[in-house]
Protein backbone atom coordinates (compact mmCIF):
# COMPACT_ATOMS: atom_id res chain seq x y z
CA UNK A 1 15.91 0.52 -35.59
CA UNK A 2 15.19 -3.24 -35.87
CA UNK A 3 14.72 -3.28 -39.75
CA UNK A 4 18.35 -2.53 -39.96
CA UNK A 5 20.05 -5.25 -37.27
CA UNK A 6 21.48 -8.05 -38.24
CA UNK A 7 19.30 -11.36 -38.53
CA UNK A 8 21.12 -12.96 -35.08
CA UNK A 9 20.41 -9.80 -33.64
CA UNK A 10 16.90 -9.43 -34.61
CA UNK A 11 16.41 -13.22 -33.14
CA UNK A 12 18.08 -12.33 -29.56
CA UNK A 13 15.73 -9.80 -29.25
CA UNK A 14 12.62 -11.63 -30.17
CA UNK A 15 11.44 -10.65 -33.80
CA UNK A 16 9.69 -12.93 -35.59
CA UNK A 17 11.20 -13.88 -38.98
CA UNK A 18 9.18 -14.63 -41.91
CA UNK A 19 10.18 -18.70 -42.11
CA UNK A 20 9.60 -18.93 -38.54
CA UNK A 21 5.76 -17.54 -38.74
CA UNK A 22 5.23 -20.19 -41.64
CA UNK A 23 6.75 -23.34 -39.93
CA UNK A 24 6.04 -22.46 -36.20
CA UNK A 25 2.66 -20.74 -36.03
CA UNK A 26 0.93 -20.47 -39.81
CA UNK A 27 1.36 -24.49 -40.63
CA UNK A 28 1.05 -25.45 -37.37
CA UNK A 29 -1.89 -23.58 -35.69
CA UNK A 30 -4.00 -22.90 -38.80
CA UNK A 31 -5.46 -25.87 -40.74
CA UNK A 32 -5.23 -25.66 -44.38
CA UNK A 33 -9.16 -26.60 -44.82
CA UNK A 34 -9.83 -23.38 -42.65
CA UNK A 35 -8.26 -20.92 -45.40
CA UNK A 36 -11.17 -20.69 -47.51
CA UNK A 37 -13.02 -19.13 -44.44
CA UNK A 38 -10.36 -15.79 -44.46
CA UNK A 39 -8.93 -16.27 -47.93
CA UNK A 40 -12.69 -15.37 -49.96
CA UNK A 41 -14.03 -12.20 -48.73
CA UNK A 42 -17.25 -13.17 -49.78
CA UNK A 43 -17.32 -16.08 -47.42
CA UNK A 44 -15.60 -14.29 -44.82
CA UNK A 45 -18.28 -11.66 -44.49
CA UNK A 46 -21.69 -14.19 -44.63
CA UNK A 47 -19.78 -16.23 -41.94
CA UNK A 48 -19.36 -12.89 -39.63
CA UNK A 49 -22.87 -11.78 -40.52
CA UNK A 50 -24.62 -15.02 -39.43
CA UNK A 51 -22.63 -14.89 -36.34
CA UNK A 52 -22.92 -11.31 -35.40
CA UNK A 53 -19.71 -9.75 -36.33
CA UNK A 54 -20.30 -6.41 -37.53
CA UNK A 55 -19.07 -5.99 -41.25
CA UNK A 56 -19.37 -3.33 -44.02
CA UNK A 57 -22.60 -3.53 -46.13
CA UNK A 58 -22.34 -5.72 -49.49
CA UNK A 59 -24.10 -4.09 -52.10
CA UNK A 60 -23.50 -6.90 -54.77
CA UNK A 61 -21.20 -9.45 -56.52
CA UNK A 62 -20.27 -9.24 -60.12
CA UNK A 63 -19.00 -12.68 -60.72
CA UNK A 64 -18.75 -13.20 -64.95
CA UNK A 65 -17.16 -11.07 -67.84
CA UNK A 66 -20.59 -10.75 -69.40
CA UNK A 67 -21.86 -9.14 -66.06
CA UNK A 68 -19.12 -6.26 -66.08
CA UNK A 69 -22.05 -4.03 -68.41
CA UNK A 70 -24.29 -4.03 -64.99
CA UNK A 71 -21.23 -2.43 -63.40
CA UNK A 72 -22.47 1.12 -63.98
CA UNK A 73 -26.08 0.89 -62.13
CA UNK A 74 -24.64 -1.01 -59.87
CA UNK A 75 -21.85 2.16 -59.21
CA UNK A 76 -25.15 4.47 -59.34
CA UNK A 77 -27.41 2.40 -57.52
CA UNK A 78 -25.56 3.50 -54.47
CA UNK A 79 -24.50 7.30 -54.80
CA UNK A 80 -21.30 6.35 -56.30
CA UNK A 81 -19.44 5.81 -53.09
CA UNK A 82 -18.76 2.52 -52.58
CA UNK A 83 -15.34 0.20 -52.19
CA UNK A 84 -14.82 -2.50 -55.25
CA UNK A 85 -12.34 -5.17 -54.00
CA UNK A 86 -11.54 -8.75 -55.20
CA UNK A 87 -13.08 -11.24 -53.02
CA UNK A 88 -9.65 -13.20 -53.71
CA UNK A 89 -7.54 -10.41 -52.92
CA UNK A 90 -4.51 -10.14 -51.11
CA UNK A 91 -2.13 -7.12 -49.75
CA UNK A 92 -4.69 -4.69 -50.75
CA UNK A 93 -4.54 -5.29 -54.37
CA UNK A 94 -7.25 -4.68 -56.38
CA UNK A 95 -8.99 -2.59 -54.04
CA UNK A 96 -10.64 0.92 -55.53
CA UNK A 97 -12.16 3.45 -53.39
CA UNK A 98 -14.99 5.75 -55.03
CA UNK A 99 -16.09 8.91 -53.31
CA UNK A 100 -18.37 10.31 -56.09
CA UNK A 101 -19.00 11.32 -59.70
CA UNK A 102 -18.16 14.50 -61.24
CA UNK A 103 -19.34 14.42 -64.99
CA UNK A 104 -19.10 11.38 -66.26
CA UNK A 105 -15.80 10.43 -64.55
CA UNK A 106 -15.76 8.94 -60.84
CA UNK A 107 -13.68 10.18 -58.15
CA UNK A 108 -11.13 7.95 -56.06
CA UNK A 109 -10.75 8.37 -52.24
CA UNK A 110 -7.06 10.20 -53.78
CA UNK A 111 -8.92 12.75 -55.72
CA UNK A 112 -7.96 11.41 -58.83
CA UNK A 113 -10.48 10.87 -61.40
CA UNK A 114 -11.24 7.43 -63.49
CA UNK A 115 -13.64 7.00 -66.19
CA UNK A 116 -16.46 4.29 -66.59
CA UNK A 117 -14.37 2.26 -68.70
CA UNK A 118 -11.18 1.97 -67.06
CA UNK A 119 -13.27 0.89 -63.95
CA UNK A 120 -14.86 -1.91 -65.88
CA UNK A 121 -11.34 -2.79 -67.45
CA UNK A 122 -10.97 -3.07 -63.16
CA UNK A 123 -13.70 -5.23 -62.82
CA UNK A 124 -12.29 -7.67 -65.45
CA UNK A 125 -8.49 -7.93 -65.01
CA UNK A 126 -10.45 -8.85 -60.88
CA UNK A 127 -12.59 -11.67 -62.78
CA UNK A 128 -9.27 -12.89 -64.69
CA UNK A 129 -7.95 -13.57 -61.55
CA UNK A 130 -5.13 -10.31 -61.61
CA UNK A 131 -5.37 -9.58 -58.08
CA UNK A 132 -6.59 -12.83 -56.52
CA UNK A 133 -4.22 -15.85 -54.54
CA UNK A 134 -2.82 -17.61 -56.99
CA UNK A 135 -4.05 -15.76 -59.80
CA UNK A 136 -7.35 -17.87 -60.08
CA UNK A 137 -10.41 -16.42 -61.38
CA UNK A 138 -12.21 -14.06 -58.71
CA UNK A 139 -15.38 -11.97 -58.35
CA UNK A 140 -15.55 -8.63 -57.51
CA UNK A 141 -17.21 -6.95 -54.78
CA UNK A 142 -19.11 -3.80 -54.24
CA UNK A 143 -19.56 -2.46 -50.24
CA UNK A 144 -20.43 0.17 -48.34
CA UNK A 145 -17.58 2.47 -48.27
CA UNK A 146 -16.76 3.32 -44.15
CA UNK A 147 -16.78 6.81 -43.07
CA UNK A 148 -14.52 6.93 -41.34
CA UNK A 149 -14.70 8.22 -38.08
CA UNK A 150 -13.99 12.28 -37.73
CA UNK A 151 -11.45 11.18 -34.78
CA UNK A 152 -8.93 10.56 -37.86
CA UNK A 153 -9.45 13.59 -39.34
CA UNK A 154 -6.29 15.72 -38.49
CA UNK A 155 -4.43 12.23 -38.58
CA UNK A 156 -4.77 10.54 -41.66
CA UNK A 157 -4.55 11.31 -45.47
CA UNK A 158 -8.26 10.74 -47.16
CA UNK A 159 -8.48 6.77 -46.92
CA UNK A 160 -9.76 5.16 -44.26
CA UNK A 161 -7.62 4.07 -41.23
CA UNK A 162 -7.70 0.52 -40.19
CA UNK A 163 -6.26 -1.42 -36.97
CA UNK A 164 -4.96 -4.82 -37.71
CA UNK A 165 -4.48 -6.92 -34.53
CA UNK A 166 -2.55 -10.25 -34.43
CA UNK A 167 -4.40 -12.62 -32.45
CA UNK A 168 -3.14 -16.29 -31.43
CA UNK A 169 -4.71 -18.50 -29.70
CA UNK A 170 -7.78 -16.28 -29.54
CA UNK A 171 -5.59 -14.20 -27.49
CA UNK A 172 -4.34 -10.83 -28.91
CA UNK A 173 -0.33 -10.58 -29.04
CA UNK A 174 0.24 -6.97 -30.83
CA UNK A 175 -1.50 -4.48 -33.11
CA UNK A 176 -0.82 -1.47 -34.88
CA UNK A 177 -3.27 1.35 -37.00
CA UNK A 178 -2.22 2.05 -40.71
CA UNK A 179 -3.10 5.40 -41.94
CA UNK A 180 -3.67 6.09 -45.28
CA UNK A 181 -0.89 8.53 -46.69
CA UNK A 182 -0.32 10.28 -50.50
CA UNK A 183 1.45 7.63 -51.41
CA UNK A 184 -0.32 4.68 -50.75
CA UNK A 185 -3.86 6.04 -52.84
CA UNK A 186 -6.00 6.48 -50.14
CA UNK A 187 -5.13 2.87 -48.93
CA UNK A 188 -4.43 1.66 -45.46
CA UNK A 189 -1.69 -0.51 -46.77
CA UNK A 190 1.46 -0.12 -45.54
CA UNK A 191 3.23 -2.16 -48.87
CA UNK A 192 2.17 0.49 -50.78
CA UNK A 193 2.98 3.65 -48.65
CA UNK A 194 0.70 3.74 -45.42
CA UNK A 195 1.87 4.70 -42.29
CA UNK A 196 1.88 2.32 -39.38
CA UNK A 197 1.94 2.89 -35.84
CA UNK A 198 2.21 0.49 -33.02
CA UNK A 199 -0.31 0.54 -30.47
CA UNK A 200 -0.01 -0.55 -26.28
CA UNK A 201 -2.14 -3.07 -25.88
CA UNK A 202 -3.26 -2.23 -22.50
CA UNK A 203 -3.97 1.54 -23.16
CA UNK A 204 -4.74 1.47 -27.02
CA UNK A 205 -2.19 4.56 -27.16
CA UNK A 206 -0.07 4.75 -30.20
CA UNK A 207 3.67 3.82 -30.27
CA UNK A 208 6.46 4.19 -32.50
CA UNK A 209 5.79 4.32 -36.25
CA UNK A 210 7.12 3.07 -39.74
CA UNK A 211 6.28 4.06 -43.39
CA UNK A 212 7.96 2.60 -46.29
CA UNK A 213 10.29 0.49 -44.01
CA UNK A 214 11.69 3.62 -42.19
CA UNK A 215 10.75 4.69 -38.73
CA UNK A 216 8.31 7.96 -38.88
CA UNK A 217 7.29 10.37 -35.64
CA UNK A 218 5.21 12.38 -37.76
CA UNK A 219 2.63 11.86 -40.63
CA UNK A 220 3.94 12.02 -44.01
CA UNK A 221 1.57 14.30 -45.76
CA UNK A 222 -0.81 16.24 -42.58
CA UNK A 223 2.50 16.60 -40.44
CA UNK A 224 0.97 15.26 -37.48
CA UNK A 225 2.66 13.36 -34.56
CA UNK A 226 2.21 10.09 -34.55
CA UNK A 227 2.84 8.85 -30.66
CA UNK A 228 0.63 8.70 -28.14
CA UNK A 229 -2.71 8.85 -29.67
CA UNK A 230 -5.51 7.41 -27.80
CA UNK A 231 -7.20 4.92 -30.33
CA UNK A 232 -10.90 5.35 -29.48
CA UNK A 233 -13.47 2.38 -28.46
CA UNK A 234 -10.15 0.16 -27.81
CA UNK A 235 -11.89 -2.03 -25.39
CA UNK A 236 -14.41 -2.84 -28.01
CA UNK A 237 -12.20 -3.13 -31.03
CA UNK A 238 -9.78 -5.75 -29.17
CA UNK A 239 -13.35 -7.60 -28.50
CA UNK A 240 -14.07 -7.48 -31.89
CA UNK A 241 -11.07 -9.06 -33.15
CA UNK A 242 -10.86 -12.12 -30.60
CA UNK A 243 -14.82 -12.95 -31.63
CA UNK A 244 -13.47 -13.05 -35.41
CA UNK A 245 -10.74 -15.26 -34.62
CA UNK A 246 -13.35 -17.80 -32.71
CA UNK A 247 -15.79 -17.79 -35.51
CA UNK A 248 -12.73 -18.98 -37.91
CA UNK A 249 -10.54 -21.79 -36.03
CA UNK A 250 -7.24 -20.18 -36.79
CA UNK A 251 -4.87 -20.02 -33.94
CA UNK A 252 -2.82 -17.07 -35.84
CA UNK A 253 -4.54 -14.61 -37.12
CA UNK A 254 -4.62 -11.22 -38.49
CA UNK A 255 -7.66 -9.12 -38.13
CA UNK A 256 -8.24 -5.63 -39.63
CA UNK A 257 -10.73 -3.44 -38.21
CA UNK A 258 -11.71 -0.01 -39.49
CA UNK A 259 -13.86 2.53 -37.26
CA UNK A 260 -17.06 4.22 -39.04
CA UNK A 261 -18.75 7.37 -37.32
CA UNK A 262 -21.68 5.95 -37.53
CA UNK A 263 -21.27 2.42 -37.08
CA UNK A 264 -18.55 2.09 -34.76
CA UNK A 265 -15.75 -1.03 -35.25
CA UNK A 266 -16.46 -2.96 -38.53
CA UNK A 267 -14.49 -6.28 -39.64
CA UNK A 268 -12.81 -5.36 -42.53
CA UNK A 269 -10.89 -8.78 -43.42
CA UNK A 270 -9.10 -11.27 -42.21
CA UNK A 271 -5.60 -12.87 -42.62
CA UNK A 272 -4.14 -16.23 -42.28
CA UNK A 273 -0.52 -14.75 -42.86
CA UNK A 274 -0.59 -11.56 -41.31
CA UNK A 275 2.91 -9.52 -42.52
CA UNK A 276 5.34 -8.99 -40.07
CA UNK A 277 5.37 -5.07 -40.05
CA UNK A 278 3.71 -4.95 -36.85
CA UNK A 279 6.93 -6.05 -35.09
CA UNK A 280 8.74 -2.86 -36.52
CA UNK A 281 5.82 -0.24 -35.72
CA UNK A 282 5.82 -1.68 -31.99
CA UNK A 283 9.74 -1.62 -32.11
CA UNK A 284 8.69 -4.45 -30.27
CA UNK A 285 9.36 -8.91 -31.35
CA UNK A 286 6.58 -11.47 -31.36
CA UNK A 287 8.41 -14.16 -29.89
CA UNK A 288 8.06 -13.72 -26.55
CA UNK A 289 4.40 -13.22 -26.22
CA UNK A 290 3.96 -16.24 -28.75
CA UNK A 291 6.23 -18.70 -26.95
CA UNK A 292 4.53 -17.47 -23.69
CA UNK A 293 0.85 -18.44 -24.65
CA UNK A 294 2.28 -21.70 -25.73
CA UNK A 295 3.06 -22.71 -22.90
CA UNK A 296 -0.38 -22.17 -21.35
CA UNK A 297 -1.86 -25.66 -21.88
CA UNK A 298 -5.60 -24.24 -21.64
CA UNK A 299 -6.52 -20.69 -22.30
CA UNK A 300 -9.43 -19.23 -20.98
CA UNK A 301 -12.68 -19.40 -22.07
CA UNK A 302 -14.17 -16.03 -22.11
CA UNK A 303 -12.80 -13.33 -23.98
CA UNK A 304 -12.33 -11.04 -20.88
CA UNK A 305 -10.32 -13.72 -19.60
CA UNK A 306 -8.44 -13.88 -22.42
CA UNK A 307 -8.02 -9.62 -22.95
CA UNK A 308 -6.32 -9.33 -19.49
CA UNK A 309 -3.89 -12.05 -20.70
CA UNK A 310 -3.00 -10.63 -23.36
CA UNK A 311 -2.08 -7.59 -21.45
CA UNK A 312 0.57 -9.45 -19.13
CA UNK A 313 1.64 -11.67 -21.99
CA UNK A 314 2.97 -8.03 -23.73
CA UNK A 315 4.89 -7.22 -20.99
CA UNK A 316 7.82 -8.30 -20.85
């Protein structure tokens, strides 16, 4: 498994190292004054909204410590179920999922149970700054929780699954789906337990998988096998993701997209320094494909264009 080859290994074959991404591909392709765009979620969703992108609902902001007492009609205002995240946020920190109320205690997309006060102790160690880049003061936001969509059902663990696809150059390079497992809370994060699975670019069938560093076949918690599972609407989430890299001016990107059963492919968020787990889920280096599309002086316009190149960039 590549996690465990040595580091002049790892290079022969093409994986992309961590100080490589930052001096070959983050510093030069993404310019610092285009951060704010991906790094505030609040910005990041009125940018995709005025263009078009589809994005989860925003049911409000709370942005000041003497605002955290509005937190409980705002919870109620909208059934309970909603998603609280810092609009600062990175790695998935921060981020609570509520399905629902039972009592006077609120239920998490785990099952476990939180009461009104440790939710607004949430809201303020987000406004302090806790969970945000560089530990700044933050805001926290309230959104439409997805539903996610009943394809997932037998697949995942509670959470919602989301697809992150690395796109350079407005062209996609790799992607994998996280699903949410027992250990990560509900949360498509793979730092904190997910599963990941690699995905074929050209077929949107899944690949090998990884959870907690270690290569998986199977879901952790349902049991299910993990290869070869059609991704639904993979034409359209692939779209998706190269229209959210041209409304932001990065040329390396991360975009996660989630799939609601009513709503189809939303925009979740975006990254300027996408993790390097995807490499390890597609048992597969980024090198190759990135070196490839730098040597195209011009890339094509439209984003068909652009799709079927990033189909014979992959393979090789």
């Amino acid at each position: 498994m590549m996690s465990f080859m040595s580091p002049k290994a790892l290079r022969e074959i093409g994986v992309l190292g961590m100080n490589m991404r930052n001096a070959d591909f983050i510093m030069k392709y993404n310019p610092r004054n285009m951060y704010p765009l991906v790094d505030d979620k609040l910005i990041t969703k009125k940018l995709a909204l005025e263009k078009g992108i589809a994005v989860p609902k925003l049911y409000g902001v709370i942005s000041y410590q003497h605002e955290v007492h509005k937190l409980e009609e705002l919870i109620l205002q909208h059934h309970t179920d909603l998603v609280i995240k810092p609009a600062e946020g990175s790695g998935g920190n921060g981020i609570m999922v509520l399905t629902g109320k039972i009592g006077k205690m609120y239920s998490k997309a785990s099952g476990d149970l939180v009461s009104l006060s440790t939710l607004q102790h949430h809201v303020s160690n987000t406004l302090s700054g806790m969970y945000s880049l560089g530990g700044l003061p933050d805001r926290a936001l309230f959104e439409y929780r997805v539903q996610f969509d009943p394809f997932f059902d037998k697949i995942s663990y509670q959470g919602v699954p989301d697809i992150r696809v690395i796109v350079f150059r407005g062209v996609p390079v790799a992607a994998m789906i996280r699903l949410p497992t027992r250990a990560s809370d509900g949360k498509a994060n793979l730092h904190q337990g997910a599963l990941g699975l690699g995905i074929d670019l050209a077929t949107g069938a899944t690949l090998d998988g990884v959870c907690q560093n270690q290569r998986a076949d199977h879901h952790p918690d349902t049991g299910y096998k993990t290869k070869g599972i059609e991704i639904p609407n993979w034409p359209a989430i692939l779209r998706l993701a190269v229209e959210c890299a041209d409304i932001v001016g990065l040329g390396y990107l991360g975009v996660d997209i989630v799939m609601d059963k009513n709503l189809g492919p939303l925009m979740l968020e975006l990254n300027a320094r996408p993790g390097l787990n995807v490499q390890i889920a597609n048992q597969r280096g980024l090198v190759p494909s990135l070196r490839k599309l730098e040597k195209i002086p011009v890339l094509p316009v439209s984003i068909e264009e652009r799709l079927a190149l990033a189909v014979s960039v992959a393979d090789h």
